[in-house]
Protein backbone atom coordinates (compact mmCIF):
# COMPACT_ATOMS: atom_id res chain seq x y z
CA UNK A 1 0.00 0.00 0.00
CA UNK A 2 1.06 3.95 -0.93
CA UNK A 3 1.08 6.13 2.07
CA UNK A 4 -2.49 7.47 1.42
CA UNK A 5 -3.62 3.69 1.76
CA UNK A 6 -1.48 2.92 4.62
CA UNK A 7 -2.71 6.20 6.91
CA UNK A 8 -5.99 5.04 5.90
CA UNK A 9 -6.19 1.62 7.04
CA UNK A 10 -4.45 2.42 10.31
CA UNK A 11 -7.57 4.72 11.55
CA UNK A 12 -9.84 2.40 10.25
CA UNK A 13 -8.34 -0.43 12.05
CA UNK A 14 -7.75 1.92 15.65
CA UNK A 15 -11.93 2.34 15.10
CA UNK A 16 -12.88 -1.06 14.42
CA UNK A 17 -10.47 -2.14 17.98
CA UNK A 18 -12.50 0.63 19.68
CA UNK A 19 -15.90 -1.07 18.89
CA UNK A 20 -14.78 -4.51 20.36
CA UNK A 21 -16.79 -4.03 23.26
CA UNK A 22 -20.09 -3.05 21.49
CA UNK A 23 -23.01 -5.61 21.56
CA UNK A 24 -22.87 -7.93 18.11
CA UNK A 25 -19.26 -7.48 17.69
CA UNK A 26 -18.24 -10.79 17.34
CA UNK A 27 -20.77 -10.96 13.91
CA UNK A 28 -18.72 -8.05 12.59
CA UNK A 29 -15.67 -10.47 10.73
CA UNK A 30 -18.59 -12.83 9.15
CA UNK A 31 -20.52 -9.56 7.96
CA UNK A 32 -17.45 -7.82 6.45
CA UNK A 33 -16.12 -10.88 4.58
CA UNK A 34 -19.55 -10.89 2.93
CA UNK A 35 -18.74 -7.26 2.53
CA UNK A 36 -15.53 -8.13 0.75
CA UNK A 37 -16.63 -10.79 -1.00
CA UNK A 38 -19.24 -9.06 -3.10
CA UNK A 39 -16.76 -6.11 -3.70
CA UNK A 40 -14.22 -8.82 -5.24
CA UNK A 41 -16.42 -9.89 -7.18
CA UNK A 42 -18.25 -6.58 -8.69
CA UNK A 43 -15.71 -4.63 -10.11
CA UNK A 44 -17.89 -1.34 -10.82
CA UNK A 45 -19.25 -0.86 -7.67
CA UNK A 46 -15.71 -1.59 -5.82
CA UNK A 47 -14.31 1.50 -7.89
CA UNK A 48 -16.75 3.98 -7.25
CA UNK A 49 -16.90 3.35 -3.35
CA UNK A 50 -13.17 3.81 -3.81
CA UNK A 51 -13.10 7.07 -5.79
CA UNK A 52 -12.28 9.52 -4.04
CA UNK A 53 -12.86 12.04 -6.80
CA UNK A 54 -16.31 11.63 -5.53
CA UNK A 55 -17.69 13.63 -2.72
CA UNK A 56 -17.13 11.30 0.52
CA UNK A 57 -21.04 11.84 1.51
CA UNK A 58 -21.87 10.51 -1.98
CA UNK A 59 -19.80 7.20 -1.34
CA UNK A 60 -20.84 6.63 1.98
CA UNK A 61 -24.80 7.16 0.71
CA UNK A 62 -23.78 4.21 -2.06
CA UNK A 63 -22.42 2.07 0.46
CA UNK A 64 -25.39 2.37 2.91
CA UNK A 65 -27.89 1.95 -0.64
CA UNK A 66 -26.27 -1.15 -0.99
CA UNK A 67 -25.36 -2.67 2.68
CA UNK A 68 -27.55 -0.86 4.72
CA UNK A 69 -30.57 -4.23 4.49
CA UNK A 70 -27.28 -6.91 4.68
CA UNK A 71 -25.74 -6.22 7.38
CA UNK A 72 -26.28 -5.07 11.40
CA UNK A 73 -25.70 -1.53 12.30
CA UNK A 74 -22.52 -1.74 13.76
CA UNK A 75 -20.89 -3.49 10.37
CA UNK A 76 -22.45 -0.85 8.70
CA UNK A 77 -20.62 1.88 10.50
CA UNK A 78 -16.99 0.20 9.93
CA UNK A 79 -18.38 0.25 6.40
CA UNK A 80 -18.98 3.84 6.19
CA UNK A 81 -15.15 4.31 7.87
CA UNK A 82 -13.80 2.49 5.16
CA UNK A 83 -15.79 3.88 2.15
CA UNK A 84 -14.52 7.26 3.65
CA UNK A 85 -11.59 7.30 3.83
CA UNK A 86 -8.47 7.96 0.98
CA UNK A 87 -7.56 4.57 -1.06
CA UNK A 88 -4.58 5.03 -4.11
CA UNK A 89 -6.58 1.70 -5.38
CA UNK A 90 -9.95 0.16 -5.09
CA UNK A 91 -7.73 -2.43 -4.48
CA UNK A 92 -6.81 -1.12 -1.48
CA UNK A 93 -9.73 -0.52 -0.40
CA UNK A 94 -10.62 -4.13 -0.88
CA UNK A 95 -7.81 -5.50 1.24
CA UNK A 96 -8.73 -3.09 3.97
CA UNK A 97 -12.28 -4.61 4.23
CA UNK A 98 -10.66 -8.05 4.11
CA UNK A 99 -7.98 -7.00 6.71
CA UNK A 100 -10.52 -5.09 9.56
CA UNK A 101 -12.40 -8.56 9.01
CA UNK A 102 -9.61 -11.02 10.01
CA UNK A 103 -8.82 -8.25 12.74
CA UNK A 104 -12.40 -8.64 14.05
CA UNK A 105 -11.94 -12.49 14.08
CA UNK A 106 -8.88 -12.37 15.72
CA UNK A 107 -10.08 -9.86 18.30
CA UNK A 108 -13.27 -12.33 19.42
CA UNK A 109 -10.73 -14.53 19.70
CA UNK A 110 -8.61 -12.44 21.83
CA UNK A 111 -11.22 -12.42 23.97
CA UNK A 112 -12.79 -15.65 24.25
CA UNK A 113 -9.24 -16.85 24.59
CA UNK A 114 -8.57 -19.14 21.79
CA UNK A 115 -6.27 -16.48 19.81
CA UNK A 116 -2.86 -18.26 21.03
CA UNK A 117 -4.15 -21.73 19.74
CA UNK A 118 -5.21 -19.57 16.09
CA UNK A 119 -1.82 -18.33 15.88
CA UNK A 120 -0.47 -21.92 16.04
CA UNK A 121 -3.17 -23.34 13.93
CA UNK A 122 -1.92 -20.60 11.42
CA UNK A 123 1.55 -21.61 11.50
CA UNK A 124 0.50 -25.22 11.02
CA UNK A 125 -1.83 -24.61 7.61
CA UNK A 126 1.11 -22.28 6.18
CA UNK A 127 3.45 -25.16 6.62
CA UNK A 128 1.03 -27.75 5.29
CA UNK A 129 0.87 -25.76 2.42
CA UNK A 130 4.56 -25.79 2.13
CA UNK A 131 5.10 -29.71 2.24
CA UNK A 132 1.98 -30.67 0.09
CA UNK A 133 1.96 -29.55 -3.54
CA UNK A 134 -1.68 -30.78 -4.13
CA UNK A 135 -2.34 -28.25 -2.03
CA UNK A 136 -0.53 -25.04 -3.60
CA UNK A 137 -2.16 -26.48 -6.94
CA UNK A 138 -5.72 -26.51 -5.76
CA UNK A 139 -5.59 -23.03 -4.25
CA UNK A 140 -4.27 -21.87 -7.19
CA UNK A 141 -6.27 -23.79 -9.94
CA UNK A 142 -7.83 -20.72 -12.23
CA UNK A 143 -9.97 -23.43 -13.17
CA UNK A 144 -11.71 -24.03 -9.69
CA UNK A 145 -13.77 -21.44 -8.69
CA UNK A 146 -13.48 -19.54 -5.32
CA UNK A 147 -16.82 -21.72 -3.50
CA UNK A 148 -14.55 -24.91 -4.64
CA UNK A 149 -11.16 -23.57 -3.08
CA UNK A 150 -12.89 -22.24 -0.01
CA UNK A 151 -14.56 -25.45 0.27
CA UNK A 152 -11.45 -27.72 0.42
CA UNK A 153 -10.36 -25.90 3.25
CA UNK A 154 -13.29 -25.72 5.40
CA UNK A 155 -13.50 -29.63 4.95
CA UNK A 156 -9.74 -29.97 6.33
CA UNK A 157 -10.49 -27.81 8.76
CA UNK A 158 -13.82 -28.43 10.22
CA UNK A 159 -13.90 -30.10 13.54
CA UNK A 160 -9.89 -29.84 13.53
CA UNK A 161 -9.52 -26.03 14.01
CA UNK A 162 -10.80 -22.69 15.87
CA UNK A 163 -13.74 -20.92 14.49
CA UNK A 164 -11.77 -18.00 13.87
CA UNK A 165 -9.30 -20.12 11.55
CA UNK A 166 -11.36 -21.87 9.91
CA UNK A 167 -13.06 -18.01 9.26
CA UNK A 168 -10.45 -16.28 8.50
CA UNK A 169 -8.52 -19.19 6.51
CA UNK A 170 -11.81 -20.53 4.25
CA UNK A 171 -12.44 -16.69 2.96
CA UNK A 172 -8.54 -16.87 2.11
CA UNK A 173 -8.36 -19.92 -0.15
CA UNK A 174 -11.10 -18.42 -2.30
CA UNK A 175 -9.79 -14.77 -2.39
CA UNK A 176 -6.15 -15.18 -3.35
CA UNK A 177 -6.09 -12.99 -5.88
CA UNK A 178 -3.09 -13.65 -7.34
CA UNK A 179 -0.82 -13.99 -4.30
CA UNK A 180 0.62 -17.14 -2.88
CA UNK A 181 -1.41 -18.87 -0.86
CA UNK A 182 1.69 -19.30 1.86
CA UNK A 183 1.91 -15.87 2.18
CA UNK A 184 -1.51 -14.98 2.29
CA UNK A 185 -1.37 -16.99 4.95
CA UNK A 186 1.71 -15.58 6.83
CA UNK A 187 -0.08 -12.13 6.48
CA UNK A 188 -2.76 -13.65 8.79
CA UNK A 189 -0.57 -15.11 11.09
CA UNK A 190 1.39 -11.21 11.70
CA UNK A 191 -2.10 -9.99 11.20
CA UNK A 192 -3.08 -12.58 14.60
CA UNK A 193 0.32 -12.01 16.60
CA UNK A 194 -0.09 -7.73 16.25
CA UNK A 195 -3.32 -8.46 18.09
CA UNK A 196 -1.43 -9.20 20.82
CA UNK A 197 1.34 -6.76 20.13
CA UNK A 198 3.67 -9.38 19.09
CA UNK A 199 5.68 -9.55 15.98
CA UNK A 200 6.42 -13.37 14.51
CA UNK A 201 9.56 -14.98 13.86
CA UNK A 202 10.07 -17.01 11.32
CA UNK A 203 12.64 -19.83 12.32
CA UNK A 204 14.29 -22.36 9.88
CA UNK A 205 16.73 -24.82 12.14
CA UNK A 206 18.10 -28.64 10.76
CA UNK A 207 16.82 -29.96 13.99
CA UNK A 208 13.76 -29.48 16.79
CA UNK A 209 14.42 -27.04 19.04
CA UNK A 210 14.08 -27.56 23.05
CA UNK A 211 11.79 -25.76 25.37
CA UNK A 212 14.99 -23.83 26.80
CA UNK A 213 16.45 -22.95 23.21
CA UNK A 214 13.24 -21.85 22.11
CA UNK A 215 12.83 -19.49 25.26
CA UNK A 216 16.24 -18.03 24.55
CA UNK A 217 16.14 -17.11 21.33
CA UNK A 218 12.50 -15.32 21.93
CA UNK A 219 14.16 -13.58 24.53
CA UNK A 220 17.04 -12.51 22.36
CA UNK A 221 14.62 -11.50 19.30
CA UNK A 222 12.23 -9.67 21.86
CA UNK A 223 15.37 -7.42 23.14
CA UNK A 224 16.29 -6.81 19.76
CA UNK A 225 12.64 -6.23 18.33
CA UNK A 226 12.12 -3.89 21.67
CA UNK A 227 8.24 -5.97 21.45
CA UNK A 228 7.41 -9.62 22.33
CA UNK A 229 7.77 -12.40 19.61
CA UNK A 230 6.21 -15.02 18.47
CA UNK A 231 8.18 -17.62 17.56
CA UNK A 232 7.43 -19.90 14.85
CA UNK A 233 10.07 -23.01 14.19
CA UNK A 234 10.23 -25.09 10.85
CA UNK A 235 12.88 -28.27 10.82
CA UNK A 236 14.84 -28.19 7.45
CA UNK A 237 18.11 -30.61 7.43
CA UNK A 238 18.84 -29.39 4.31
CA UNK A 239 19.99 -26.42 6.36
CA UNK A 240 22.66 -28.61 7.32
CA UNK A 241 23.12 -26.63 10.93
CA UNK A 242 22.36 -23.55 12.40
CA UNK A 243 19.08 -21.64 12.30
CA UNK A 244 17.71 -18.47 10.29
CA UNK A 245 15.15 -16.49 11.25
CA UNK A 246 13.07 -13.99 9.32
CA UNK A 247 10.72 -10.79 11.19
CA UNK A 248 9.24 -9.26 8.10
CA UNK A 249 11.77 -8.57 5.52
CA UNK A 250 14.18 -8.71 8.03
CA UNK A 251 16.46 -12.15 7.24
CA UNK A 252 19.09 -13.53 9.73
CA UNK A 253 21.05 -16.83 8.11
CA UNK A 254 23.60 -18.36 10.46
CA UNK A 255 22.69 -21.65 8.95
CA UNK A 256 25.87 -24.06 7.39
CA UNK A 257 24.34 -24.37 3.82
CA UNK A 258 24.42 -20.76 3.80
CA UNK A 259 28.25 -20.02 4.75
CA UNK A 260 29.25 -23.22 2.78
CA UNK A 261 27.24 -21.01 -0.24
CA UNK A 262 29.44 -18.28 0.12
CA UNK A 263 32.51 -19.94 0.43
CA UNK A 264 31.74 -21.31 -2.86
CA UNK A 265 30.50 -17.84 -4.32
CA UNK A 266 34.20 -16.64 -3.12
CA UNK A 267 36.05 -19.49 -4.94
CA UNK A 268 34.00 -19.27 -7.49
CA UNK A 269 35.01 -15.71 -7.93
């Protein structure tokens, strides 16, 4: 996202965290994915909301035209805070509907207390998706529509998983929209651990961890992040020894394969 975008979405996401208290909140994430969904899929109406050549009362009188009988009052308001605001895209604007709904999700979950065990459910499905290449080719069939694709994954899901991953997860696998359905899915999981005002760490190591090396190296990433971390561990042995870890776009290699790569680089050269 542009600046205008990214100013945007951060006051629309500090209003929808203020309403988390407000009766019917926890119907909010179901009603905005619908929300999002229908935008996806109707291109015309998507842009206008978005345009902000148009006077913001005239957007906001679309949006209630067209939401105001689908969904409860209080959707309808974070509605009208996102048709408001400044988007540099429509797409944007779409991905802050889809966002402020997994943030909704994650918040009921926050407070029923299941968000720790949707953060790890996250990490699981992402890594799933890594190791089975069925997988990666169903999400990203063109040929299978998005009810198919959201489908599959409710059905591995279902009975297996938290309400709010199996929410949050199902409306992924049939919104892609291009992007890789791994990261789509890491976005959710920093998406679940900024809930908590954590940032996750994504650890590659040739062998399992223990509880004690796994407590100091959070506590070494929190002291350098200045925030708690969520650590999230992935054996490779092709990493031959050593770990990496990645925050963001942040990369630390100390594994073997990696040196042994640049000593060859070097002789190479």
């Amino acid at each position: 996202m542009l600046g205008a975008s990214r100013e945007s979405l951060s006051a629309v996401r500090e209003s929808v965290d203020s309403r988390r208290a407000e009766p019917g909140f926890d119907s909010v994430s179901g009603e905005l994915f619908a929300v999002a969904d229908l935008l996806s899929r109707e291109n015309t109406l998507r842009v206008a909301l978005a345009d902000s050549g148009q006077p913001e009362q005239a957007r906001i009188a679309l949006a209630v035209d067209i939401f105001g009988s689908r969904v409860t009052p209080l959707a309808l308001d974070v509605v009208r805070e996102v048709v408001k605001r400044r988007w540099s895209t429509d797409g944007d604007m779409l991905t802050a509907f889809e966002t402020v709904a997994s943030q909704a999700a994650f918040t009921v979950a926050e407070t029923d207390g299941s968000l720790g065990r949707v953060e790890e459910e996250l990490f699981t499905f992402g890594s799933s998706i890594d190791s089975s290449a069925e997988l990666q080719m169903t999400l990203t069939d063109p040929a299978l529509s998005s009810t198919t694709k959201s489908a599959v994954v409710h059905s591995l899901l279902d009975g297996r998983a938290a309400p709010a991953t199996i929410q949050v997860l199902t409306y992924m696998a049939g919104h892609l929209r291009g992007r890789r359905a791994d990261t789509a899915t890491e976005d959710l999981s920093n998406l679940a651990a900024a809930q908590r005002g954590r940032v996750v760490a994504e650890v590659v190591s040739a062998i399992e961890l223990d509880e004690a090396q796994e407590r100091e190296l959070t506590d070494a990433l929190s002291r350098l992040q200045g925030r708690a971390v969520q650590l999230n561990v992935a054996v490779d042995p092709q990493v031959l020894g050593g770990i990496s870890v990645r925050i963001g776009d942040e990369v630390i290699d100390g594994t073997v394969a990696s040196r042994l790569e640049q000593a060859r680089r070097a002789l190479a050269g």
